[in-house]
Protein backbone atom coordinates (compact mmCIF):
# COMPACT_ATOMS: atom_id res chain seq x y z
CA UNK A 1 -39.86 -45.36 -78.59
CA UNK A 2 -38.79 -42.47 -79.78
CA UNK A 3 -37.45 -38.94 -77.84
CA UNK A 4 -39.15 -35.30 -78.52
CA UNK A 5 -36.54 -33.00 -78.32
CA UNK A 6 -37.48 -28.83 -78.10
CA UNK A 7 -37.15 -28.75 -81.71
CA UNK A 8 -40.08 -31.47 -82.35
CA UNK A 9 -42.13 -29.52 -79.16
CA UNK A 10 -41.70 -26.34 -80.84
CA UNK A 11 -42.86 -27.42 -84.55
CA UNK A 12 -46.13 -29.46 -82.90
CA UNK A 13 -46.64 -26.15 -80.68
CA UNK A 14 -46.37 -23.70 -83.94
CA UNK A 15 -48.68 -26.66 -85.88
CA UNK A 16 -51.55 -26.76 -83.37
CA UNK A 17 -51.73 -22.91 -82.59
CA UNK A 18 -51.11 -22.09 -86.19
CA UNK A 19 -48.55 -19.41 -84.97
CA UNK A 20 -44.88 -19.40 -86.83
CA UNK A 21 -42.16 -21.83 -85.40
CA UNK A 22 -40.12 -18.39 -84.01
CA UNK A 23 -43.55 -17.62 -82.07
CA UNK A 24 -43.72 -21.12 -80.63
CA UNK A 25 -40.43 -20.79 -79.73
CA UNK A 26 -40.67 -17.65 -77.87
CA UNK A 27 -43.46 -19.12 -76.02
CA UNK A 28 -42.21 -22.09 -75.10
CA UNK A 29 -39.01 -20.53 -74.00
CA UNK A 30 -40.93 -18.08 -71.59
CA UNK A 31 -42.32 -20.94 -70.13
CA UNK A 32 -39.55 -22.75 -69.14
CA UNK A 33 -37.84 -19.34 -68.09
CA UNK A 34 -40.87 -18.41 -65.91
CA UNK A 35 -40.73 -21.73 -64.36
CA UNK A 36 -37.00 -21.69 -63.72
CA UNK A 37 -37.30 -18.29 -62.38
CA UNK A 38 -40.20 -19.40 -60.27
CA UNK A 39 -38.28 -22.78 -59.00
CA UNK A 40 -34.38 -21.01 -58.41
CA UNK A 41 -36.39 -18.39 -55.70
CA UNK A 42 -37.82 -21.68 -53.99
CA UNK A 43 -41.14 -21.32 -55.17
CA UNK A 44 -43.60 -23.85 -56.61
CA UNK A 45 -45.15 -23.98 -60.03
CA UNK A 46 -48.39 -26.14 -60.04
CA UNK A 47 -50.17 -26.51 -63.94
CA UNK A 48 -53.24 -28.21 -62.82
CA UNK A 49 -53.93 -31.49 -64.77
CA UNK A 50 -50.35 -31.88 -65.50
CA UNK A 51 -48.12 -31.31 -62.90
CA UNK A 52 -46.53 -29.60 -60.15
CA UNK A 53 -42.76 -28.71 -59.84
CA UNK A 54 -40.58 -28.08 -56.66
CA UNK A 55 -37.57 -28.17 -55.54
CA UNK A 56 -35.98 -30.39 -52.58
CA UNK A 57 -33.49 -29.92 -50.24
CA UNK A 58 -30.39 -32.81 -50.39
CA UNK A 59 -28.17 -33.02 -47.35
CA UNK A 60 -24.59 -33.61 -47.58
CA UNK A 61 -23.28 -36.85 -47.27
CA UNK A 62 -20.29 -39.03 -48.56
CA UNK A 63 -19.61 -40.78 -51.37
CA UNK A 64 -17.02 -42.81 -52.61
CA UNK A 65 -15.12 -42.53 -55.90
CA UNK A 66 -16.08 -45.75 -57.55
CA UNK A 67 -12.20 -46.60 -59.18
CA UNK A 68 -10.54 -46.10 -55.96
CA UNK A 69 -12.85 -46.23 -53.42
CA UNK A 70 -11.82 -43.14 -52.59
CA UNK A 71 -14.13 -40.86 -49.86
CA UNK A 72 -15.23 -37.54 -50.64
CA UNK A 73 -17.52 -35.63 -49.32
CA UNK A 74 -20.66 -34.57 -51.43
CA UNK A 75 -21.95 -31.10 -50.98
CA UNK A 76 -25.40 -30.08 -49.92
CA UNK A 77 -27.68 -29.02 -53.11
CA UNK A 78 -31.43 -27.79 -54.12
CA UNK A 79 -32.98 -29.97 -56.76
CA UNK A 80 -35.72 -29.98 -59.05
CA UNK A 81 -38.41 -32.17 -58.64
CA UNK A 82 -41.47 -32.85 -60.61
CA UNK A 83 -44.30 -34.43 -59.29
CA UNK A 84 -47.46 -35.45 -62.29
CA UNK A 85 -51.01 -34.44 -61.55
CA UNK A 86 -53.63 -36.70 -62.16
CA UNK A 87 -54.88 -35.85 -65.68
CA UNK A 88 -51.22 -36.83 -67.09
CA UNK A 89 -50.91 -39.87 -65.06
CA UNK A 90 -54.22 -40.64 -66.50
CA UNK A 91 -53.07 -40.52 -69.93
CA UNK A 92 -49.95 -42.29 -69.61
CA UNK A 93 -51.73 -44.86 -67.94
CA UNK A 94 -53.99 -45.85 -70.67
């Protein structure tokens, strides 16, 4: 099983759109940007068929350093969470 890093995403984009690997790049890029952008002011991106991303709320709590057992309290955070739409856990599910 092998990984697709942005560099094998970008050359498949560029291949199937017949654009240059720079204009794939570019794309892709504003993509991810817009969807950053969208999730860091709390807002949701949803890409029917594939998938919907959010953010969630974590409350603070405390942990323990696991060599010496040591308490510590872990901030509160926002995270990003990705939930898949039907269509792609369709696919997957062959």
């Amino acid at each position: 099983m092998a990984n697709i890093t942005k560099k094998d995403l970008i050359a498949t984009v560029a291949g199937s759109t017949g654009q240059s690997k720079s204009a794939a790049e570019a794309a892709i890029n504003a993509v991810i940007g817009s969807i950053t952008d969208a999730l860091s002011k709390g807002d949701d991106v949803t890409l029917v068929g594939f998938g919907t991303f959010t953010t969630v709320n974590k409350a603070a709590r405390e942990g323990r350093n696991p060599k010496t057992g040591e308490k510590l309290k872990i901030p509160a955070s926002t995270a990003p969470k990705f939930k898949p739409g039907k269509a792609l856990k369709d696919a997957v599910s062959k």
